[in-house]
C-alpha atoms as a PDB file:
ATOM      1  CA  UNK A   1      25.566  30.658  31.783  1.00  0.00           C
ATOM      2  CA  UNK A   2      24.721  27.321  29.800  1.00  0.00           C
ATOM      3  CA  UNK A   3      25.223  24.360  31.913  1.00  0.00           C
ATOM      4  CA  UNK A   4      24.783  20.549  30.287  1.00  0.00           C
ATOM      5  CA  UNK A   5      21.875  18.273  31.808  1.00  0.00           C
ATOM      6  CA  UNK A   6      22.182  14.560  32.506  1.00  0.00           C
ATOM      7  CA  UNK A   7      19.274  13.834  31.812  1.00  0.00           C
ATOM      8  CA  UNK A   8      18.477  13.464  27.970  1.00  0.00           C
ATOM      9  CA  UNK A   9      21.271  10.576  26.140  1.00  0.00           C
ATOM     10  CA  UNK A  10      22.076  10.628  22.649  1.00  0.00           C
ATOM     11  CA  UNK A  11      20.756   7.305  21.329  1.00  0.00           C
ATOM     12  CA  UNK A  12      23.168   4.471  20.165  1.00  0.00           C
ATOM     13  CA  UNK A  13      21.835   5.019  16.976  1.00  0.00           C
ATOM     14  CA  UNK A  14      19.339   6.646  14.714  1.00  0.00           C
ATOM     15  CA  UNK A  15      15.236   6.002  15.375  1.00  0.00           C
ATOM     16  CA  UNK A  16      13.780   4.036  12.876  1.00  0.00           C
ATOM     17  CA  UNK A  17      12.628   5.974  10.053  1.00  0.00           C
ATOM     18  CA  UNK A  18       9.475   4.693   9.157  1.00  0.00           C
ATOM     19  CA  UNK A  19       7.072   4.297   6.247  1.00  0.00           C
ATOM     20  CA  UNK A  20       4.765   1.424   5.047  1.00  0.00           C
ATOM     21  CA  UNK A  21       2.871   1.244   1.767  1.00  0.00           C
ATOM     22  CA  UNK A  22      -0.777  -0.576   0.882  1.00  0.00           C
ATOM     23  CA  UNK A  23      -2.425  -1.435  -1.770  1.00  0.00           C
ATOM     24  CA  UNK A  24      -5.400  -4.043  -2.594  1.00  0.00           C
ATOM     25  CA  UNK A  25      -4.145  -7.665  -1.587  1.00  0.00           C
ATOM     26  CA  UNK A  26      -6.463  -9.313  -4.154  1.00  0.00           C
ATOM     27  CA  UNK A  27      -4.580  -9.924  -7.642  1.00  0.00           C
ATOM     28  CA  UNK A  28      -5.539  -7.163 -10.844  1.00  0.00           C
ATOM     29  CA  UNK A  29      -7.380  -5.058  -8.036  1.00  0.00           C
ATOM     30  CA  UNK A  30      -6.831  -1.217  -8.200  1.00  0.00           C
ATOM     31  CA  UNK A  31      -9.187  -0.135  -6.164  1.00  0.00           C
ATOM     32  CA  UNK A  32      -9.765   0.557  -2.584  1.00  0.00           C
ATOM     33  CA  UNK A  33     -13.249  -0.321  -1.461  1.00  0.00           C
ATOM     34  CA  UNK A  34     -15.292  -1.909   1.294  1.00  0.00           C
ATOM     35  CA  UNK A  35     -14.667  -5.203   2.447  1.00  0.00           C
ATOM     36  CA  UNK A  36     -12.025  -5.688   0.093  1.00  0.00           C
ATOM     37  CA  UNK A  37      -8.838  -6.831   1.782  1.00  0.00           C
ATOM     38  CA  UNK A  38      -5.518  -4.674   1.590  1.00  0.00           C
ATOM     39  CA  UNK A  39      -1.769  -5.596   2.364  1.00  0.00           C
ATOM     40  CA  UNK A  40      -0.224  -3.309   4.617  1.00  0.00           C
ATOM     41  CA  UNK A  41       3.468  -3.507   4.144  1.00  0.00           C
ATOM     42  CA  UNK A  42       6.451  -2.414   6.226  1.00  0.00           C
ATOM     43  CA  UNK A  43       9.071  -0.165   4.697  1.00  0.00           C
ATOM     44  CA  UNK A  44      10.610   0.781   7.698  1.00  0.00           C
ATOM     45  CA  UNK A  45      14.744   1.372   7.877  1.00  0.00           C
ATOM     46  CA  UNK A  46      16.165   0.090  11.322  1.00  0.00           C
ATOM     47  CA  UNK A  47      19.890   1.045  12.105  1.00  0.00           C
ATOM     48  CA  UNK A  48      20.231  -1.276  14.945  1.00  0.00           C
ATOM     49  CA  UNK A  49      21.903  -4.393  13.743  1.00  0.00           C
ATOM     50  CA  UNK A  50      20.038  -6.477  15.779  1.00  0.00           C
ATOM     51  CA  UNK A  51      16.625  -7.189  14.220  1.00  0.00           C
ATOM     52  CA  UNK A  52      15.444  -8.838  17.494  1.00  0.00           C
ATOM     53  CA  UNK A  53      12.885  -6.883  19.781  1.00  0.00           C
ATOM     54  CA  UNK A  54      11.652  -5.069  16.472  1.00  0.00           C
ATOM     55  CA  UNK A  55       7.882  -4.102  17.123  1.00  0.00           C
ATOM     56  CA  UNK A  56       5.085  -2.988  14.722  1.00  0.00           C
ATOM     57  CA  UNK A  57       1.935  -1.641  15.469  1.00  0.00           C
ATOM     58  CA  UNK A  58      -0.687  -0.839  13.297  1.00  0.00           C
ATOM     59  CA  UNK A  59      -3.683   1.840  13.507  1.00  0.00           C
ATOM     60  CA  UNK A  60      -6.126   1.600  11.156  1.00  0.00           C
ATOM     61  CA  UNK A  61      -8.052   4.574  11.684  1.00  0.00           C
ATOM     62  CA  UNK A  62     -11.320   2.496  12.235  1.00  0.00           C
ATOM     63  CA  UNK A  63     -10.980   1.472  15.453  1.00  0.00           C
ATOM     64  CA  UNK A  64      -8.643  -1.830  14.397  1.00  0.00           C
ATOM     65  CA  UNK A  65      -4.892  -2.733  14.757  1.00  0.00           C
ATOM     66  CA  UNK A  66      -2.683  -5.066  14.285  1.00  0.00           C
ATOM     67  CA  UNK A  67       1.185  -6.149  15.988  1.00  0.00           C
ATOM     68  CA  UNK A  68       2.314  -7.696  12.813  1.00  0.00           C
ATOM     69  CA  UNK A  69       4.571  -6.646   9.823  1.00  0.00           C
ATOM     70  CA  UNK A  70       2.479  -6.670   6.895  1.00  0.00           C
ATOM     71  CA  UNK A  71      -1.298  -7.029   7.850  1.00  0.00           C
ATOM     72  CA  UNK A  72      -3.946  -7.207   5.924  1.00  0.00           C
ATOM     73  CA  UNK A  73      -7.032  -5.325   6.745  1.00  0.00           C
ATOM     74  CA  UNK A  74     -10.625  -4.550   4.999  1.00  0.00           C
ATOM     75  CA  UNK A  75     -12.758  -1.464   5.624  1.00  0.00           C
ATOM     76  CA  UNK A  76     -16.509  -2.197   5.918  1.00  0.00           C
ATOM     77  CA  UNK A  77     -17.556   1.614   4.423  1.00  0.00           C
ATOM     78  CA  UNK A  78     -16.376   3.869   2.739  1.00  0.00           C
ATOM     79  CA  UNK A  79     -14.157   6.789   4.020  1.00  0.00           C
ATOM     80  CA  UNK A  80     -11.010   8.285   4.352  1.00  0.00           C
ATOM     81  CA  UNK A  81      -8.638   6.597   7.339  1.00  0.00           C
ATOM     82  CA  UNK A  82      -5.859   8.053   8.889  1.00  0.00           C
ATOM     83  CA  UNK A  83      -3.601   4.572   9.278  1.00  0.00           C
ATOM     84  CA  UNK A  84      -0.862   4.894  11.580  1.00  0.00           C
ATOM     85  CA  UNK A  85       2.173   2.801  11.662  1.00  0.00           C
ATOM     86  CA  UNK A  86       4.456   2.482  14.622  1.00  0.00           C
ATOM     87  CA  UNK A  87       7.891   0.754  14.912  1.00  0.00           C
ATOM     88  CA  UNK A  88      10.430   0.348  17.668  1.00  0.00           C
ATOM     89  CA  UNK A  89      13.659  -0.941  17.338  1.00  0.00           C
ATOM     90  CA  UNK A  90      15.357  -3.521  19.788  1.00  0.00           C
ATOM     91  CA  UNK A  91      16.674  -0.537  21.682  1.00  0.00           C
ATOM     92  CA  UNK A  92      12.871   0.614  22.454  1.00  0.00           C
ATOM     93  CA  UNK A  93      13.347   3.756  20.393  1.00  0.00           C
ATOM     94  CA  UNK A  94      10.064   4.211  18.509  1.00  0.00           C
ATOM     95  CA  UNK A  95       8.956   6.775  15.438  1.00  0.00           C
ATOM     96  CA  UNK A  96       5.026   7.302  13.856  1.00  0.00           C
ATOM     97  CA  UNK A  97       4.275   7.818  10.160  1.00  0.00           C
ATOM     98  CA  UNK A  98       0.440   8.418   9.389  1.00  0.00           C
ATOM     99  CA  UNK A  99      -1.241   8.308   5.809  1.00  0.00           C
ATOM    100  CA  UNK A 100      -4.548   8.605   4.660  1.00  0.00           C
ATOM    101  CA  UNK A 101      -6.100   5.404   3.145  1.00  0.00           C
ATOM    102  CA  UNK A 102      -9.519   6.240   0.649  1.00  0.00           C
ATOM    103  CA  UNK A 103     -11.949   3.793   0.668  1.00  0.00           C
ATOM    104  CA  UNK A 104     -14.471   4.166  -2.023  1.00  0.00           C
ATOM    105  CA  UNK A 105     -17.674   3.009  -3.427  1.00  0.00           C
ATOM    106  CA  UNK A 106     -16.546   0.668  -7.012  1.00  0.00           C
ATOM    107  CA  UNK A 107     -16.725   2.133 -10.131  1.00  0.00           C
ATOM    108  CA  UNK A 108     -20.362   0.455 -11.673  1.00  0.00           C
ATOM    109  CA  UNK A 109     -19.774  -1.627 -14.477  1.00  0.00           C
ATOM    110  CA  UNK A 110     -20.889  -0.005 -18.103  1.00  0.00           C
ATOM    111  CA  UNK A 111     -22.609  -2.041 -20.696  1.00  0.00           C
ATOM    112  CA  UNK A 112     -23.022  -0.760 -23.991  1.00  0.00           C
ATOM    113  CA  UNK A 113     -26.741  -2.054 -25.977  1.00  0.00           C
ATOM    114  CA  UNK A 114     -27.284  -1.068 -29.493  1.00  0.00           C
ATOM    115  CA  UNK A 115     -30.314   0.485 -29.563  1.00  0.00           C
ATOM    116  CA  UNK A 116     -31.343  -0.778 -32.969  1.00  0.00           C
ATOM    117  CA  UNK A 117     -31.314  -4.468 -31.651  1.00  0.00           C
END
């Protein structure tokens, strides 16, 4: 026979469904590479009305983190990073999203020279 247990609760509401985008912080940059800062920003939906207690934290994948919203963080070399964003809502219910983040060398610059001078 199937008997109920105590000891899980339904939550009050749903977890936070996280996500987060990046992208280079600095102005006309489109690419990722080293040492280059990027904005990290928070897309996550809370549905808790109360926005206080509302915790991020950030993995970057190279040993870094951060607790705020939107961080910015460089990579010193080149790689792929497995970033991993956090967030728990004021009830202490908590939910992980991971993406990968590819750092690469920059494209080299091209300059044409006529070779007939």
């Amino acid at each position: 026979s199937w008997a109920e247990s105590g000891s899980w609760k339904t939550p009050n509401q749903a977890y936070p469904d996280v996500d987060f985008t990046f992208a280079p912080a600095a102005p006309g940059q489109t690419q990722l590479i080293p040492n280059d800062p990027i904005q990290f920003t928070d897309q996550t939906a809370f549905y808790d009305s109360n926005p206080q207690g509302r915790r991020w934290n950030w993995l970057f994948g190279d040993s870094a983190s951060s607790t705020q919203q939107n961080p910015v963080h460089s990579y010193t070399q080149p790689n792929i990073y497995n970033a991993t964003l956090t967030a728990t809502d004021n009830s202490n219910q908590s939910c992980s999203i991971t993406k990968p983040v590819n750092i690469q060398l920059p494209n080299p610059i091209w300059k044409e020279v006529n070779p007939g001078g």
